[in-house]
C-alpha atoms as a PDB file:
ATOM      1  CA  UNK A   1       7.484 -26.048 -23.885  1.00  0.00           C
ATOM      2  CA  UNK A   2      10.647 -24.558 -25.276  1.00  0.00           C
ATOM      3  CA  UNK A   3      13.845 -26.641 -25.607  1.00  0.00           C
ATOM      4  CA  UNK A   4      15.110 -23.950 -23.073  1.00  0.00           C
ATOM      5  CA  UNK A   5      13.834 -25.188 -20.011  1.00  0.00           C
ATOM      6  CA  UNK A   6      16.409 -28.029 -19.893  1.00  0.00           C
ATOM      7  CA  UNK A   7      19.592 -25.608 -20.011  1.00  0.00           C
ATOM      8  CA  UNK A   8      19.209 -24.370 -16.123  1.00  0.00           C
ATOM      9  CA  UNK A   9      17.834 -23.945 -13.234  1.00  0.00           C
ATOM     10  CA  UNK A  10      14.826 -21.653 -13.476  1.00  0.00           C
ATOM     11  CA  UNK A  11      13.465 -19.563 -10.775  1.00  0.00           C
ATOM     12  CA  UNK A  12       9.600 -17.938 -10.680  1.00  0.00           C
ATOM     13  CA  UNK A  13      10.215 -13.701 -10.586  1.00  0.00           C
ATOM     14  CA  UNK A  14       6.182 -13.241 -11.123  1.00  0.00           C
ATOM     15  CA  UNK A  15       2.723 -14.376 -12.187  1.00  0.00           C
ATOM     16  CA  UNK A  16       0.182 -13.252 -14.621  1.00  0.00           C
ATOM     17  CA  UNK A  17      -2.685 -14.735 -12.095  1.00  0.00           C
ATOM     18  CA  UNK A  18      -4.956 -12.302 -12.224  1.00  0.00           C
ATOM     19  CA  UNK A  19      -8.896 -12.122 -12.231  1.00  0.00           C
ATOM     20  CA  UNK A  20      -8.820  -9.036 -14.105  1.00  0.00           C
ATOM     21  CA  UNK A  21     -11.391  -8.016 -16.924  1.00  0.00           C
ATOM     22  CA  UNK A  22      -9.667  -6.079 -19.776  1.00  0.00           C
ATOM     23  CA  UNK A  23     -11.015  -4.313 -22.713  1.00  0.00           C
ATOM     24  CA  UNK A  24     -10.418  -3.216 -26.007  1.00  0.00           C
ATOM     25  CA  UNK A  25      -8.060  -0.727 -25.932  1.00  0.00           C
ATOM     26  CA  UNK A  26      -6.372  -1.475 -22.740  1.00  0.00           C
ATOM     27  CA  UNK A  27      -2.859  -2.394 -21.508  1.00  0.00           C
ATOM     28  CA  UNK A  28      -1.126  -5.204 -20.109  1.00  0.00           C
ATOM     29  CA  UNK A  29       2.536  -3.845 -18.906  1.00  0.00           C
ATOM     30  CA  UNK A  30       5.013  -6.098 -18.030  1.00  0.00           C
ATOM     31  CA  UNK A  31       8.198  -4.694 -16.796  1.00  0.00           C
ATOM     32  CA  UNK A  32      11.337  -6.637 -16.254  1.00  0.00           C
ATOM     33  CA  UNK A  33      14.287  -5.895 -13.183  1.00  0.00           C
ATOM     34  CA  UNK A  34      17.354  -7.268 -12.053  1.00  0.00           C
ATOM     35  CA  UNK A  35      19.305  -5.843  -8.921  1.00  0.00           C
ATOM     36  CA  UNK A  36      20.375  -2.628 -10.819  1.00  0.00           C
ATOM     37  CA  UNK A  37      16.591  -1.275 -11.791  1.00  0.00           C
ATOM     38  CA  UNK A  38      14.403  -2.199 -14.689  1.00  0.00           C
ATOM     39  CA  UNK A  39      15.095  -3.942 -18.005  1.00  0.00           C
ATOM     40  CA  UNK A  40      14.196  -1.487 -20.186  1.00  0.00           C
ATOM     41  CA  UNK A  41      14.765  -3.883 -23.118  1.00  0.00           C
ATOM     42  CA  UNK A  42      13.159  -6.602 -22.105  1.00  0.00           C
ATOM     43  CA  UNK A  43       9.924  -5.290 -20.846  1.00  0.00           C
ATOM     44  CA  UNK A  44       6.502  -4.903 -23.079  1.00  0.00           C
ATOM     45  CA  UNK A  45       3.165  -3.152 -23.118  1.00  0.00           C
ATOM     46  CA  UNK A  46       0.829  -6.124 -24.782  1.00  0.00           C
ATOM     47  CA  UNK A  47      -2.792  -4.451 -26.004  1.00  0.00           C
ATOM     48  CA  UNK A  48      -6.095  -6.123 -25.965  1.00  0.00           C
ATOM     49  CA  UNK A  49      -7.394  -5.352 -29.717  1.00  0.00           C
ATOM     50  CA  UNK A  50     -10.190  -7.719 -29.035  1.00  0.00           C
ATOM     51  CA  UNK A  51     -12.807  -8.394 -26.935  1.00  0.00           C
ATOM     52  CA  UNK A  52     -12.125 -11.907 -26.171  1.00  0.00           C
ATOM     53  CA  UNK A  53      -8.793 -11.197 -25.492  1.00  0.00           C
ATOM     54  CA  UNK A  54      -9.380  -8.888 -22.254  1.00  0.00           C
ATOM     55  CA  UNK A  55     -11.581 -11.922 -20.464  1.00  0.00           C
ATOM     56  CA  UNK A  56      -9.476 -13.253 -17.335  1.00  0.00           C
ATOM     57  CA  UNK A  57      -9.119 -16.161 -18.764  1.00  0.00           C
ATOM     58  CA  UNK A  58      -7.381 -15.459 -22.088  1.00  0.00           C
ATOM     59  CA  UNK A  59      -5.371 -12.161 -21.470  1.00  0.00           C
ATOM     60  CA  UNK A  60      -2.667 -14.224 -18.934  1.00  0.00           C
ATOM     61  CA  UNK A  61      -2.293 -16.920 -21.411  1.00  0.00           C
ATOM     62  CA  UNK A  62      -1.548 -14.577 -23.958  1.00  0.00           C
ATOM     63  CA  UNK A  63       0.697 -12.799 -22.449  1.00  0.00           C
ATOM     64  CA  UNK A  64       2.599 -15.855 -21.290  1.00  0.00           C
ATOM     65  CA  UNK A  65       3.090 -17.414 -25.179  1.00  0.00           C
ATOM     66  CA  UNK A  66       4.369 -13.661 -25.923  1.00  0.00           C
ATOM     67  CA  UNK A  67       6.663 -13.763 -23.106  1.00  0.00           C
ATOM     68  CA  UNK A  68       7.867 -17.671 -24.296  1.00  0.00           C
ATOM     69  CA  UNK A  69       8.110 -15.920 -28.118  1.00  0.00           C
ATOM     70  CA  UNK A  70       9.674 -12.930 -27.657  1.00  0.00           C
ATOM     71  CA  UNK A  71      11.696 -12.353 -24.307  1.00  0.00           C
ATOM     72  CA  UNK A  72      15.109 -14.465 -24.275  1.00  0.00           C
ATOM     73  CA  UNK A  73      15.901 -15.678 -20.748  1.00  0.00           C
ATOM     74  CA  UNK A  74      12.551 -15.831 -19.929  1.00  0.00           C
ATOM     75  CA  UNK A  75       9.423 -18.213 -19.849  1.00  0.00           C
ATOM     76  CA  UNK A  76       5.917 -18.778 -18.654  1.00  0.00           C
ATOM     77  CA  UNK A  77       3.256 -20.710 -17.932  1.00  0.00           C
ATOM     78  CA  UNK A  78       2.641 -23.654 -15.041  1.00  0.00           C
ATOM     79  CA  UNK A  79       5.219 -26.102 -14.053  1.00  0.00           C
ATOM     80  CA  UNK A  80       3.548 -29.522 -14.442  1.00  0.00           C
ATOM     81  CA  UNK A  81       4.962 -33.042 -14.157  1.00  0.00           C
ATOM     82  CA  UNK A  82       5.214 -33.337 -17.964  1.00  0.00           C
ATOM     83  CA  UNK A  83       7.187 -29.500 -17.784  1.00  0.00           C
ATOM     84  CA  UNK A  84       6.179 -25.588 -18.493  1.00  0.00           C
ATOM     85  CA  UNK A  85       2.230 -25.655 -19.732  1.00  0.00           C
ATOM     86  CA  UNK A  86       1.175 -22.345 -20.889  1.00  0.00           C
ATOM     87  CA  UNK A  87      -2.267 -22.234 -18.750  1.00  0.00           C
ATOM     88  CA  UNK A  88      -5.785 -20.368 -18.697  1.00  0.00           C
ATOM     89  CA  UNK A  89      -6.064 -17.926 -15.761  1.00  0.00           C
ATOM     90  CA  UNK A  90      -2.838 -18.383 -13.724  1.00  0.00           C
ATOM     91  CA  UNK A  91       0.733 -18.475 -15.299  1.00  0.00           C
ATOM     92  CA  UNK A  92       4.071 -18.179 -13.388  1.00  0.00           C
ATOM     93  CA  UNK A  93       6.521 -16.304 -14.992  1.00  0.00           C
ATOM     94  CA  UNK A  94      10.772 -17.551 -14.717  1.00  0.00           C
ATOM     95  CA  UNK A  95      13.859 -16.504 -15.479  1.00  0.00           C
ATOM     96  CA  UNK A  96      16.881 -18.455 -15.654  1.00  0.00           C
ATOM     97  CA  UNK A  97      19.043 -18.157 -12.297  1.00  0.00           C
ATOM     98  CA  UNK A  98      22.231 -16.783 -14.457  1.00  0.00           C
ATOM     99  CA  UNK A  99      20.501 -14.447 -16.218  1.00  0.00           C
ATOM    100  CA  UNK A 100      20.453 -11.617 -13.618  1.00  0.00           C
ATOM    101  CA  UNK A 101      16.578 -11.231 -13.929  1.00  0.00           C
ATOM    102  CA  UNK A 102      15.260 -11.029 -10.585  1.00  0.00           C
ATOM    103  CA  UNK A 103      11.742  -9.961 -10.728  1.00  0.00           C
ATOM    104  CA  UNK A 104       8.792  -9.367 -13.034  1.00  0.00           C
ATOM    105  CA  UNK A 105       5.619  -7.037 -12.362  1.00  0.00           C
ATOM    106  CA  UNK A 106       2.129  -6.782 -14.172  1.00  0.00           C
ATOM    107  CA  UNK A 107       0.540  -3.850 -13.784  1.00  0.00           C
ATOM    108  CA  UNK A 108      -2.609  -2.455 -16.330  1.00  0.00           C
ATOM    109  CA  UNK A 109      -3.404   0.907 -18.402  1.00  0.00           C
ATOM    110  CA  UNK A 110      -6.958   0.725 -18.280  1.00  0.00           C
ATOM    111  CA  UNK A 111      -8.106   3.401 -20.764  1.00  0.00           C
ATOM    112  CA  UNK A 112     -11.749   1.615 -22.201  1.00  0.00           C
ATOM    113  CA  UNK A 113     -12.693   0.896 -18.475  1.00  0.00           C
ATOM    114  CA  UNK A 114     -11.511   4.517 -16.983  1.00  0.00           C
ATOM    115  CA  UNK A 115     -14.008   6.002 -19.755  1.00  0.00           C
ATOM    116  CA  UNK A 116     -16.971   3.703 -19.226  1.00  0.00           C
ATOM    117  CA  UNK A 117     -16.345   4.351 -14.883  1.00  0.00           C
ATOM    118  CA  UNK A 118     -16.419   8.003 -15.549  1.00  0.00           C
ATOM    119  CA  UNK A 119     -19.713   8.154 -17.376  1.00  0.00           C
ATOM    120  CA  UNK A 120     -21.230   5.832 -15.029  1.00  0.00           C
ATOM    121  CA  UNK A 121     -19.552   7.338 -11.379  1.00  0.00           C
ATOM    122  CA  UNK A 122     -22.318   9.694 -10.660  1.00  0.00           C
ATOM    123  CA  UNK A 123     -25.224   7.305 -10.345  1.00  0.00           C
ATOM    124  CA  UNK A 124     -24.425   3.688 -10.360  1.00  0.00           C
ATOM    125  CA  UNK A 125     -21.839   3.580  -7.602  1.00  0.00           C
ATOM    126  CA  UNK A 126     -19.731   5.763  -5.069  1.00  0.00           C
ATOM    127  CA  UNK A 127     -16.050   4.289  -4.962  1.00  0.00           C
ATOM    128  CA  UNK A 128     -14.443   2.271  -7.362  1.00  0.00           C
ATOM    129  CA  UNK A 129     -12.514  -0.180  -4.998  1.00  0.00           C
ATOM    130  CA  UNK A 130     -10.300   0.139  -2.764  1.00  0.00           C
ATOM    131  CA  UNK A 131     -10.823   4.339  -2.644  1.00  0.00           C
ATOM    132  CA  UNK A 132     -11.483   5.358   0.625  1.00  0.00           C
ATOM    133  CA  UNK A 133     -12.242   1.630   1.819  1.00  0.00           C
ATOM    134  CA  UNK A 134     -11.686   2.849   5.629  1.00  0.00           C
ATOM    135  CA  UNK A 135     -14.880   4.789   5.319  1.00  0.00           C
ATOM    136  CA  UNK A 136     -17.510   1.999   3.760  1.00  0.00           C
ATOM    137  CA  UNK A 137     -20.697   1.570   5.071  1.00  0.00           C
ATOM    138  CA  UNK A 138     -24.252   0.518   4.353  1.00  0.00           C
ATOM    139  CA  UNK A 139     -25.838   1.164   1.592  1.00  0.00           C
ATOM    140  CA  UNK A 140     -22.077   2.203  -0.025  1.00  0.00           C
ATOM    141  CA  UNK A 141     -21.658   0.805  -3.736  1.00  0.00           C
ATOM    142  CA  UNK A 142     -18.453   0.290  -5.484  1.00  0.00           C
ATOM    143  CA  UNK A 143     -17.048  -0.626  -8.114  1.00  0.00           C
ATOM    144  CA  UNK A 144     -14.865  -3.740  -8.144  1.00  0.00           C
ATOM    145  CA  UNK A 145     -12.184  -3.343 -11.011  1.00  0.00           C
ATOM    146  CA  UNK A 146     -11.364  -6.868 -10.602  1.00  0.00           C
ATOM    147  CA  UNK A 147     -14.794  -7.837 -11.891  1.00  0.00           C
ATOM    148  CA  UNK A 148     -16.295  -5.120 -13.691  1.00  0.00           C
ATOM    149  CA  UNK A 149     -19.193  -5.699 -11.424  1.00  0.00           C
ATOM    150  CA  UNK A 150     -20.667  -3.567  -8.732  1.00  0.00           C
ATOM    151  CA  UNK A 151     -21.083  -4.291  -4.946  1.00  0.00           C
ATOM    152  CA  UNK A 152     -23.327  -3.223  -2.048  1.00  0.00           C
ATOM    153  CA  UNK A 153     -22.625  -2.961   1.327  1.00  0.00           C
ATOM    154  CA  UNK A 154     -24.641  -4.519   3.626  1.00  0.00           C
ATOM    155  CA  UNK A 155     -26.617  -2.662   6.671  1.00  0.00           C
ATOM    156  CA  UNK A 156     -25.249  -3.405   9.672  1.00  0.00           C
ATOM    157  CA  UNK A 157     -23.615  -5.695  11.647  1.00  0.00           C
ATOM    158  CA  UNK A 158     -22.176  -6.877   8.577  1.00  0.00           C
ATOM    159  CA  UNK A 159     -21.390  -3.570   7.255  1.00  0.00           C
ATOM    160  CA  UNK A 160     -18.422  -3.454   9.717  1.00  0.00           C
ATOM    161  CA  UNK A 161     -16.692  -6.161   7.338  1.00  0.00           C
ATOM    162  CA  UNK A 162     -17.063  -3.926   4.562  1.00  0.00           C
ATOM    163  CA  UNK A 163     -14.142  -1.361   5.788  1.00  0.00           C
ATOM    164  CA  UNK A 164     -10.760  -2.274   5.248  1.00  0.00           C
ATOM    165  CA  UNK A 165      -7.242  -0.504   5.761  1.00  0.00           C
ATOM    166  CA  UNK A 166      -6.368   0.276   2.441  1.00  0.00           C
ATOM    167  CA  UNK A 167      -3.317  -1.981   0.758  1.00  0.00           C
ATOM    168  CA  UNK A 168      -4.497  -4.048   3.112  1.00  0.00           C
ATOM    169  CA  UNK A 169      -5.571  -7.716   1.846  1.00  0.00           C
ATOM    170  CA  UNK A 170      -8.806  -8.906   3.057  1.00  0.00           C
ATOM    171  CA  UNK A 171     -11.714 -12.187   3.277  1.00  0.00           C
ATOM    172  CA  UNK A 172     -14.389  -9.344   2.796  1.00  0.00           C
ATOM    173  CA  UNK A 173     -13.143  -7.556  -0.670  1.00  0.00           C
ATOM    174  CA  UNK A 174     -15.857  -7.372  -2.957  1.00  0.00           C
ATOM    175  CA  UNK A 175     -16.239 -10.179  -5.097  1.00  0.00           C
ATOM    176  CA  UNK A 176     -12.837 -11.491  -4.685  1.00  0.00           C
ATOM    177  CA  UNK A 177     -12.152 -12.700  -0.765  1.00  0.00           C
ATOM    178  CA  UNK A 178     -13.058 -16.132   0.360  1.00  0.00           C
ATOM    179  CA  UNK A 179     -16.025 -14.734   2.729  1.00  0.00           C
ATOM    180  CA  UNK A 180     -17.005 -11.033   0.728  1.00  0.00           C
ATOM    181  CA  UNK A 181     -20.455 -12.634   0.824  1.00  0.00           C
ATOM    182  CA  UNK A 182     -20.875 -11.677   4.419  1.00  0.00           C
ATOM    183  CA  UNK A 183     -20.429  -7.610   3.947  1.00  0.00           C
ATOM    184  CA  UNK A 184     -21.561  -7.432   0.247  1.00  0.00           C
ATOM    185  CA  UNK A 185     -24.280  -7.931  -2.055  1.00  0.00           C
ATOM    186  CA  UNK A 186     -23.735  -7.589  -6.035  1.00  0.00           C
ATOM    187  CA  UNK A 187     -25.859  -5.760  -7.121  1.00  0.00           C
ATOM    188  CA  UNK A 188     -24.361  -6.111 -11.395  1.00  0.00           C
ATOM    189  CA  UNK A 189     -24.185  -8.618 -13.694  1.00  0.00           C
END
């Protein structure tokens, strides 16, 4: 915990809670805004170099202890009793109320993965998800980039819970909603 926590009030602007899987040679990009646009300045690319570093468990506490290191008027990690805790998994990111900063977003450059999908497209599965998610239906594989892993759709009735509106959040997503069991079978390791 930095000694800068105590000189304000500090207000969350984003989180690195992600269950992403990274590899070597991709991106984390965190870009910084405050009511006029983005902070060019402030905001990073951090790059996985290693291969333990891309696992969803280490990449967001990484990023968080190079956020508390290098970005004044910012911090991260989990507010606990005892104060900020850099965490595994799931860190909030905050920015002091007077310093203008108003939001943060995480968004990835996935080069390794994007080669590795394109070799394997043709044959291993049709979609990588959410593409064309209105259209799923039995026997449809995709990829889930939140996983790595690949997912079946199962025959009907429960292949109706297997098409989505796209952008929009759902119980059914592949690997990730509370009930995808229901629609999908994995069918990766």
């Amino acid at each position: 915990m930095h000694s800068s926590l105590a000189s304000g009030k500090w207000l969350p602007i984003g989180c690195l809670n992600h269950h992403t899987q990274l590899f070597v040679g991709d991106t984390v990009i965190v870009t910084f805004y405050d009511t006029q646009g983005e902070l060019v300045d402030l905001s990073f690319n951090y790059s996985i170099k290693h291969h333990d570093e891309g696992e969803p468990h280490n990449w967001p506490r990484l990023v968080a202890e190079y956020i508390n290191v290098h970005i004044p008027l910012v911090e991260a990690g989990k507010m606990t009793a005892q104060g900020l805790v850099i965490a595994y998994r799931s860190n909030q990111i905050y920015a002091l109320e007077d310093s203008g900063i108003t939001q943060a977003k995480v968004a990835f450059r996935c080069i390794a993965k994007c080669e590795v999908q394109q070799q394997q497209q043709p044959s291993e599965y049709d979609y990588i998800y959410p593409q064309c998610c209105h259209q799923y239906n039995a026997g449809v594989k995709v990829l889930q980039p939140k996983t790595g892993h690949i997912y079946m759709c199962k025959p009907w009735p429960f292949s109706e819970f297997c098409r989505v509106k796209e952008g929009e959040d759902s119980l059914f997503e592949p690997g990730i909603g509370q009930s995808w069991t229901m629609a999908w079978l994995q069918v990766s390791n």
